[in-house]
Protein backbone atom coordinates (compact mmCIF):
# COMPACT_ATOMS: atom_id res chain seq x y z
CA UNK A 1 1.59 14.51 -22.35
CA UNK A 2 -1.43 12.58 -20.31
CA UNK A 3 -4.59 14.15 -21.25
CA UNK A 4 -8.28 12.80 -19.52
CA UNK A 5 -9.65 10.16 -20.86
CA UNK A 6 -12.17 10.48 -23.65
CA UNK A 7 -14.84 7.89 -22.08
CA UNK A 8 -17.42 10.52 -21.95
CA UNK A 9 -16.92 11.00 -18.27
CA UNK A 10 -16.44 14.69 -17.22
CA UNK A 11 -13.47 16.03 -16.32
CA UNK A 12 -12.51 15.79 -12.56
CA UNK A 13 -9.27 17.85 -12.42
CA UNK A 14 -6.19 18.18 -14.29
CA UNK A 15 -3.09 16.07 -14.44
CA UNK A 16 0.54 17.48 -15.44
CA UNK A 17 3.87 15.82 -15.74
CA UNK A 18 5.71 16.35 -12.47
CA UNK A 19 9.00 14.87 -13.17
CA UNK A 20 10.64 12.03 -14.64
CA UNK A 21 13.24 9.78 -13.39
CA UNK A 22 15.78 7.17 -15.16
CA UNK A 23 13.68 4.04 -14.07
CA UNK A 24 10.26 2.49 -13.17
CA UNK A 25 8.91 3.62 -9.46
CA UNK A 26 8.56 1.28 -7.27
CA UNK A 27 7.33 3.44 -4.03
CA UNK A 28 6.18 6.47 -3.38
CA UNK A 29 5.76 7.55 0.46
CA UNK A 30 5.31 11.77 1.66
CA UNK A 31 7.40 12.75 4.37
CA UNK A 32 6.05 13.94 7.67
CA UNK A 33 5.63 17.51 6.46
CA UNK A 34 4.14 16.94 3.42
CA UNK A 35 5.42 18.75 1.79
CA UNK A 36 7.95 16.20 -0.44
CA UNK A 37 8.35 12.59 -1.02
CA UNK A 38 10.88 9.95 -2.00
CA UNK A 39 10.77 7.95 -4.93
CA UNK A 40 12.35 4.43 -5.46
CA UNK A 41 13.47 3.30 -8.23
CA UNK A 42 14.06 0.00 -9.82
CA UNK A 43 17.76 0.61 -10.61
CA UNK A 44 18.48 0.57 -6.55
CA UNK A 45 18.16 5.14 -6.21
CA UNK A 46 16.11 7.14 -4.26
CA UNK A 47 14.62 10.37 -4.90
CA UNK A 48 13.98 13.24 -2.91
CA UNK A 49 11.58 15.77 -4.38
CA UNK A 50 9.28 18.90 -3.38
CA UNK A 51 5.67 18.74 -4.43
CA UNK A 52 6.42 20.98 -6.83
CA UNK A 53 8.84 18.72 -8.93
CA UNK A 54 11.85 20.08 -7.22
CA UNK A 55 14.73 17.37 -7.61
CA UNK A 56 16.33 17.79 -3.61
CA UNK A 57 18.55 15.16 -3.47
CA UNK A 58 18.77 11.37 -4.69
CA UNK A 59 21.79 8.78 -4.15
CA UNK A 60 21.71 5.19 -4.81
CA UNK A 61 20.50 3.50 -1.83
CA UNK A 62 20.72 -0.37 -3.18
CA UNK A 63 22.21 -2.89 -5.48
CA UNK A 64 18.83 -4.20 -7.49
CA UNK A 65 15.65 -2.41 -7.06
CA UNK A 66 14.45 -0.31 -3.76
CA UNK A 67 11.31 -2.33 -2.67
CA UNK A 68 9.62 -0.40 -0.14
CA UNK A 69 10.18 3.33 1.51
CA UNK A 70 8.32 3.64 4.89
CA UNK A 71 8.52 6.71 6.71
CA UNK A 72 8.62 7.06 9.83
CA UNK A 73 5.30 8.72 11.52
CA UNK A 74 7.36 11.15 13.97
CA UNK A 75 9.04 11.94 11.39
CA UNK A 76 12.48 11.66 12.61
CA UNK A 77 13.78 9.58 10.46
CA UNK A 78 12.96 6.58 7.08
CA UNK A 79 13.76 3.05 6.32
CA UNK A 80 13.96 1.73 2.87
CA UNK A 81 14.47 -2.21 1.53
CA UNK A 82 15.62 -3.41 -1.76
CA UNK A 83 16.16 -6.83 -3.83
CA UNK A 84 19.37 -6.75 -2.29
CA UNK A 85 18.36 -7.53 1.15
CA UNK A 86 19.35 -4.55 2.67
CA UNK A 87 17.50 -2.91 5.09
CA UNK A 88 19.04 0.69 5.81
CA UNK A 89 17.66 3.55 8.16
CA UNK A 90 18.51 7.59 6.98
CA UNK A 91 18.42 10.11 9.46
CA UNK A 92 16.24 13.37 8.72
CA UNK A 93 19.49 15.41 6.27
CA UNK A 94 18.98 11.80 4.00
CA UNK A 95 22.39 10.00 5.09
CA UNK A 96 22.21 6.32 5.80
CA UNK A 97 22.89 6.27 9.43
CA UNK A 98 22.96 2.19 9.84
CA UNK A 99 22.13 -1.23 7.57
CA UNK A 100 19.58 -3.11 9.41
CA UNK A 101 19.27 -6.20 7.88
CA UNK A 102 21.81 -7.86 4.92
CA UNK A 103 20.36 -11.36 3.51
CA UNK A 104 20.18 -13.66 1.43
CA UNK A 105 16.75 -12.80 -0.05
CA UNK A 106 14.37 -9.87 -1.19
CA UNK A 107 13.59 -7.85 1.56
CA UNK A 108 9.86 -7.33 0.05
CA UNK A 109 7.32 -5.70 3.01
CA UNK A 110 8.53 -2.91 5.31
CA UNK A 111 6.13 -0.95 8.00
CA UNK A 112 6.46 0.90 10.93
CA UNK A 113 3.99 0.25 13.38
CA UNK A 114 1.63 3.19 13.90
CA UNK A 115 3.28 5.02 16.91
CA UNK A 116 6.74 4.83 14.94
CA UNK A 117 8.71 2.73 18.13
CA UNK A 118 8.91 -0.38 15.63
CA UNK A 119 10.22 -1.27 12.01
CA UNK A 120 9.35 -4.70 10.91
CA UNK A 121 10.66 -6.06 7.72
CA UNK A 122 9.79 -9.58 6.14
CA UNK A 123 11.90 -11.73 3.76
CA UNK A 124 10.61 -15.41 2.83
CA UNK A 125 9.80 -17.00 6.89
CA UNK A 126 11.44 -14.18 9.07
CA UNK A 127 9.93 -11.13 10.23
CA UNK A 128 12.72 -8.87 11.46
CA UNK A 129 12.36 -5.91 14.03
CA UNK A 130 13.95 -2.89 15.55
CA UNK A 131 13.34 -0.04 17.65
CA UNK A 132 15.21 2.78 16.08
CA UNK A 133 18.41 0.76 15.26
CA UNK A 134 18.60 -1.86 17.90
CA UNK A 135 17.22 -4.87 16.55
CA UNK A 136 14.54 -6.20 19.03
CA UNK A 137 14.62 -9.78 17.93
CA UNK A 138 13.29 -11.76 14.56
CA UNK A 139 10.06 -14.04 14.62
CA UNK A 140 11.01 -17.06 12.16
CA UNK A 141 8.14 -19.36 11.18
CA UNK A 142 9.41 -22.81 9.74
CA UNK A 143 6.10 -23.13 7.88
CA UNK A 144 5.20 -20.30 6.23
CA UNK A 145 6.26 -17.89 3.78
CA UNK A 146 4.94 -14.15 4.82
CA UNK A 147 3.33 -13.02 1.58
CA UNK A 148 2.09 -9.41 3.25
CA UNK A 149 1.98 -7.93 6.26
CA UNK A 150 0.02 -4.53 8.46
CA UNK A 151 0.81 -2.93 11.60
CA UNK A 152 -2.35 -2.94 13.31
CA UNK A 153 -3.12 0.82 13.85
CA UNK A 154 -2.38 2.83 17.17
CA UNK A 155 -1.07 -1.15 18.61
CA UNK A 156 1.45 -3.52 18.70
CA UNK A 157 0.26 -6.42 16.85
CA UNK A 158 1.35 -6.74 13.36
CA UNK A 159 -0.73 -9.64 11.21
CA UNK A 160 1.01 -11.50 8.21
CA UNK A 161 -0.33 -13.15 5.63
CA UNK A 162 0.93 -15.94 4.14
CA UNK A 163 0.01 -19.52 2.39
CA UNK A 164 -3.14 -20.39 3.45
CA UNK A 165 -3.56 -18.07 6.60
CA UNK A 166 -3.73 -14.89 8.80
CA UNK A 167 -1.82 -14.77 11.77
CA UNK A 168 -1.38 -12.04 14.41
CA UNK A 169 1.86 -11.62 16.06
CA UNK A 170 2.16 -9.59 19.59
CA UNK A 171 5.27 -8.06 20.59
CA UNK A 172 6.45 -9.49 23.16
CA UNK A 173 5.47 -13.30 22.17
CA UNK A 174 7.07 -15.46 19.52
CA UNK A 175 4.01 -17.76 18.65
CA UNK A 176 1.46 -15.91 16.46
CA UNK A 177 -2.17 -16.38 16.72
CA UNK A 178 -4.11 -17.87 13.79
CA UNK A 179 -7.09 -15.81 12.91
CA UNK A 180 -8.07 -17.21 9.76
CA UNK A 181 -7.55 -20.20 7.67
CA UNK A 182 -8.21 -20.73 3.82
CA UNK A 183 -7.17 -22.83 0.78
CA UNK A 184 -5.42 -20.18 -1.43
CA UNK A 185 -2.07 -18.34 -1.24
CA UNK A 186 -2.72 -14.65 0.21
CA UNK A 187 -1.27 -11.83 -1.61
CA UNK A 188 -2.35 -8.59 0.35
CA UNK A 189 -3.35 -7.58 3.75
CA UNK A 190 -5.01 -4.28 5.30
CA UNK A 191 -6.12 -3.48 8.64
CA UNK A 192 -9.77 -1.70 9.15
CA UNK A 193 -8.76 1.97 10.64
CA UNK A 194 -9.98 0.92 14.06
CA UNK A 195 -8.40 -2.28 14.37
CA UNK A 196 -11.63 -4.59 14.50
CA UNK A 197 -11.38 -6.01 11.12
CA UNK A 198 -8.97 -7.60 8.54
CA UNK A 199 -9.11 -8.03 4.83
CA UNK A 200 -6.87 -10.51 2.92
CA UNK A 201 -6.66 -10.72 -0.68
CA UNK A 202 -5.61 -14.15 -1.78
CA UNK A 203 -4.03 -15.42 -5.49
CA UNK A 204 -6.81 -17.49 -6.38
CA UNK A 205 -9.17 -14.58 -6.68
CA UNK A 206 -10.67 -14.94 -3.01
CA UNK A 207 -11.77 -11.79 -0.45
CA UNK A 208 -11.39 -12.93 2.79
CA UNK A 209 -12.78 -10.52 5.91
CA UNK A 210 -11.61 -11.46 9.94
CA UNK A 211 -14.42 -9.21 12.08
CA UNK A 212 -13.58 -9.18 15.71
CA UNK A 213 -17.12 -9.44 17.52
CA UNK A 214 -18.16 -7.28 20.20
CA UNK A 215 -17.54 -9.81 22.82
CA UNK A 216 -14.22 -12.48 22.51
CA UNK A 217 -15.16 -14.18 19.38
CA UNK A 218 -14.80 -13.00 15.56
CA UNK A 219 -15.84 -13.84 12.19
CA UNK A 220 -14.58 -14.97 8.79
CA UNK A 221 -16.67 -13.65 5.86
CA UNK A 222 -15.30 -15.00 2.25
CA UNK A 223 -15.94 -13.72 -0.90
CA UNK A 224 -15.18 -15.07 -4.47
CA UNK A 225 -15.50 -14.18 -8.23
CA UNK A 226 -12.92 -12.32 -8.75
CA UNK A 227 -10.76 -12.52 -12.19
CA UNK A 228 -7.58 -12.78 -10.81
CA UNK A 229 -5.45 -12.30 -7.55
CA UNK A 230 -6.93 -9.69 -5.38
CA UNK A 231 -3.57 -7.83 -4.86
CA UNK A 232 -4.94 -4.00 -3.84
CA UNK A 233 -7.01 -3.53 -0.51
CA UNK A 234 -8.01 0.27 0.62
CA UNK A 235 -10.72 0.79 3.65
CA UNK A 236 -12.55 3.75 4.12
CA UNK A 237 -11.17 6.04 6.85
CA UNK A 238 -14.19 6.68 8.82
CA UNK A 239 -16.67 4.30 7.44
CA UNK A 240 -17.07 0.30 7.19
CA UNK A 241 -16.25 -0.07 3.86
CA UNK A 242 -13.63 -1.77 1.83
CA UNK A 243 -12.65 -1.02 -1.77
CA UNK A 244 -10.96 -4.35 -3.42
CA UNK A 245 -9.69 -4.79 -6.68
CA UNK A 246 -8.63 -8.28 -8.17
CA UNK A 247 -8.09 -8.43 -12.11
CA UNK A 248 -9.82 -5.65 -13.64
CA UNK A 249 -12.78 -6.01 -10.86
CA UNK A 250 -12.93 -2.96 -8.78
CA UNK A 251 -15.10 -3.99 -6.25
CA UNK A 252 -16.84 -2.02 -3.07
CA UNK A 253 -18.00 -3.69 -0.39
CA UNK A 254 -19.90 -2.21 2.43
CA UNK A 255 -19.53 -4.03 5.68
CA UNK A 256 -22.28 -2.33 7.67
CA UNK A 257 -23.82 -4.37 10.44
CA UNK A 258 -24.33 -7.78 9.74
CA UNK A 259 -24.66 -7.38 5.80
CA UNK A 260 -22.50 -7.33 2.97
CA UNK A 261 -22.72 -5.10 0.31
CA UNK A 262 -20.93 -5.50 -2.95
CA UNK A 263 -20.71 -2.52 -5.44
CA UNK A 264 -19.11 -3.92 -8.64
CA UNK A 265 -17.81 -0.49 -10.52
CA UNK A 266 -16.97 -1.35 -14.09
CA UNK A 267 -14.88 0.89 -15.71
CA UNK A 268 -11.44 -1.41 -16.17
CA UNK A 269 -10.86 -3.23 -18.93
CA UNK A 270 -6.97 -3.77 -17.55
CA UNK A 271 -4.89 -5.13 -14.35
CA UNK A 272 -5.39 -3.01 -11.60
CA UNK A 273 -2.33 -1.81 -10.08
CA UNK A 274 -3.17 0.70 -7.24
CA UNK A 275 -5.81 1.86 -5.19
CA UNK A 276 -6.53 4.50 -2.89
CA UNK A 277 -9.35 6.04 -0.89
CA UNK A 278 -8.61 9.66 -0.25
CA UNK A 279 -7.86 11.05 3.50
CA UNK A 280 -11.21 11.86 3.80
CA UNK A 281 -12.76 8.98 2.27
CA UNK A 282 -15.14 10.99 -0.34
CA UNK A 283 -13.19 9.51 -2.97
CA UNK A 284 -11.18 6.27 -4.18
CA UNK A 285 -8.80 6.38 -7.10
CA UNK A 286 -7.54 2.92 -8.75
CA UNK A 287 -4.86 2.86 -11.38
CA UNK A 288 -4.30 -0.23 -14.10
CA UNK A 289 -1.83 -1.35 -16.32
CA UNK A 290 -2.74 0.69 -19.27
CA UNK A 291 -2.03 4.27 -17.42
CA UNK A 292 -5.81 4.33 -17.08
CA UNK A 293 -7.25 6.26 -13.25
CA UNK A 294 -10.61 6.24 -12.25
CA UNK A 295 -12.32 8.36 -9.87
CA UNK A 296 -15.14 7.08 -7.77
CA UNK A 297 -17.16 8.15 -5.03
CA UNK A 298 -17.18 6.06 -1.58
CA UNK A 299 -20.45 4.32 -2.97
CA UNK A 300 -19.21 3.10 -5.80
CA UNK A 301 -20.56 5.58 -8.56
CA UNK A 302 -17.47 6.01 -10.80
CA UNK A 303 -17.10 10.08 -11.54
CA UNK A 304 -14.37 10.60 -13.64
CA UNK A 305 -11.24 9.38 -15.77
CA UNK A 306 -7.78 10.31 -16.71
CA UNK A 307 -5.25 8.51 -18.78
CA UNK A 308 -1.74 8.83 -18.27
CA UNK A 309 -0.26 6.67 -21.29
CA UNK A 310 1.62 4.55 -18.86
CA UNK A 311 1.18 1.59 -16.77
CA UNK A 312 1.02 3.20 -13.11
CA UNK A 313 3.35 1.25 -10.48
CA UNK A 314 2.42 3.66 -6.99
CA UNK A 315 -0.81 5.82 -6.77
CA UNK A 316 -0.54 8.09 -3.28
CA UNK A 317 -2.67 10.77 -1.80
CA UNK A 318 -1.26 13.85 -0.54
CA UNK A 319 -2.46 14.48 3.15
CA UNK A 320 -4.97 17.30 2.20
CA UNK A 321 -6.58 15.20 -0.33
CA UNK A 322 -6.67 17.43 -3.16
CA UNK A 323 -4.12 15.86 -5.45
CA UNK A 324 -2.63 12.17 -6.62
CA UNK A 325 1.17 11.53 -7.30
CA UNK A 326 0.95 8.70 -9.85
CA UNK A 327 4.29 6.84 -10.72
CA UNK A 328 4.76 5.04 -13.43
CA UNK A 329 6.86 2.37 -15.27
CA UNK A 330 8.51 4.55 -17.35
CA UNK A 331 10.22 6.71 -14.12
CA UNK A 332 7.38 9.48 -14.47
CA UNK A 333 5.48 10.76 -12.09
CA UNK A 334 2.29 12.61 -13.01
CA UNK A 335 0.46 14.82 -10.35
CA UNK A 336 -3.44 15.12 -10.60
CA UNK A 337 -5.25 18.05 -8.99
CA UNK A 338 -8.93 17.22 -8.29
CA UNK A 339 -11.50 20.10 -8.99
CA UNK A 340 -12.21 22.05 -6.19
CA UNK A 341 -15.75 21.50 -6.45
CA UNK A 342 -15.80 17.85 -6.23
């Protein structure tokens, strides 16, 4: 049973067991009412289940583990990807309707871009795409691996990261656009709400930041220091900051203007394996290997603790804000209700 953590913190809400599966999560994504999720699993299944812990329906959905579940933002329909190399789209009553993609490889980033007209999938140098099942062509780069990738939001430019660079790609063109250049591998990628900035996190423990300026030019900001690869990227909803964590580092940086704040909250002493800021940015949760969550305020101020017993694999907010679905290695998922008067 997960109780809060004894770290002399005070208690920020209450955390039950919601339900437990026969394998480790591997994604957690809410469906377009909100009202239940899927699950993947490592052993290839998907769940479907009601907030409440309801089991709805589940089927295996791949050979090997499901990688990714994206849903789709009109909610008409979801995509998930595996270690098989499937690709397979499921209409709304949770029937496969069509494979997308079969190859050779992992099939390890899936996204719909933010209006829902495009699914893009990447495995090793191909980035594949469809609108609703007609495949819309595949954007192959000979020279580099795509390591992460982001729709950019309300457009139709999705960036990759890979080996030593950013790149934006434009529907309609087959030749990205570099926007940044750097000596390490990247590892994660995340798009600033309004579309004017970029963060990469790269293996070597490096924060790098493209800033589009107010006229046609742009920035590069790096940062360094951190432990290990900077793997978990969240921005702020509303506001110009950006909560990183690389190692056991949580860091918060705030991006106002011209200057660069960084907030260092130290309350990990494990890998961080999720992050989150909350819909309405008053809060970010992080997650490590340990089963250890920590609460923190948008400025950094770390309010509370929890401890799950388990190393935590997905950490999503439900769309009111008020409570965290945390999945873990084990195949449970733990829901945490915040305090109403937080």
């Amino acid at each position: 049973m997960p109780a809060l953590a004894q770290d002399n913190r005070p208690a920020v809400g209450t955390v039950d067991p919601l339900v437990s599966l026969d394998d480790a999560i591997t994604d957690i994504s809410w469906d377009d009412s909100g009202e239940s999720f899927y699950a993947g699993l490592a052993n290839g299944s998907i769940y479907y289940i009601s907030k409440d812990g309801e089991l709805l329906r589940h089927w295996k959905a791949h050979k090997g583990g499901v990688t990714r579940v994206a849903v789709n933002p009109d909610g008409a329909d979801f995509a998930s990807a595996g270690e098989d190399g499937r690709v397979l789209l499921w209409d709304k009553d949770r029937r496969e309707t069509i494979e997308l993609a079969n190859e050779p490889v992992w099939i390890e980033q899936l996204e719909w871009s933010g209006s829902g007209n495009v699914l893009a999938a990447a495995a090793g140098k191909s980035i594949y795409l469809w609108r609703g099942s007609e495949s819309i062509g595949v954007w192959y780069d000979a020279r580099r691996h795509v390591q992460a990738m982001s729709w950019q939001p309300a457009g139709s430019k999705l960036a990759t990261a890979t080996n030593k660079g950013l790149y934006l790609w434009h529907l309609g063109n087959e030749e990205p656009v570099e926007l940044l250049a750097f000596p390490g591998a990247a590892v994660s990628v995340a798009w600033k709400p309004d579309g004017r900035a970029l963060a990469v996190g790269t293996q070597d423990g490096f924060l790098q930041i493209w800033r589009q300026g107010n006229g046609s030019g742009s920035s590069q900001l790096t940062m360094s220091g951190y432990p290990g690869k900077v793997s978990n990227l969240g921005w702020h909803p509303q506001k110009n900051i950006l909560a990183t964590a690389g190692g056991s580092d949580l860091v918060i940086w705030d991006m106002t203007g011209s200057k660069r704040k960084a907030v260092p909250v130290n309350c990990h002493e494990h890998m961080i394996t999720a992050l989150s800021f909350s819909p309405d940015g008053s809060h970010v949760a992080s997650a490590d290997m340990s089963g250890q969550v920590y609460l923190c305020s948008a400025t950094g101020k770390c309010i509370g603790a929890l401890q799950t017993g388990v190393e935590i694999t997905s950490l999503t907010w439900d769309v009111s804000g008020s409570r965290l679905l945390l999945g873990g290695i084990e195949g449970r998922i733990d829901t945490f209700y915040l305090n109403s008067l937080l």
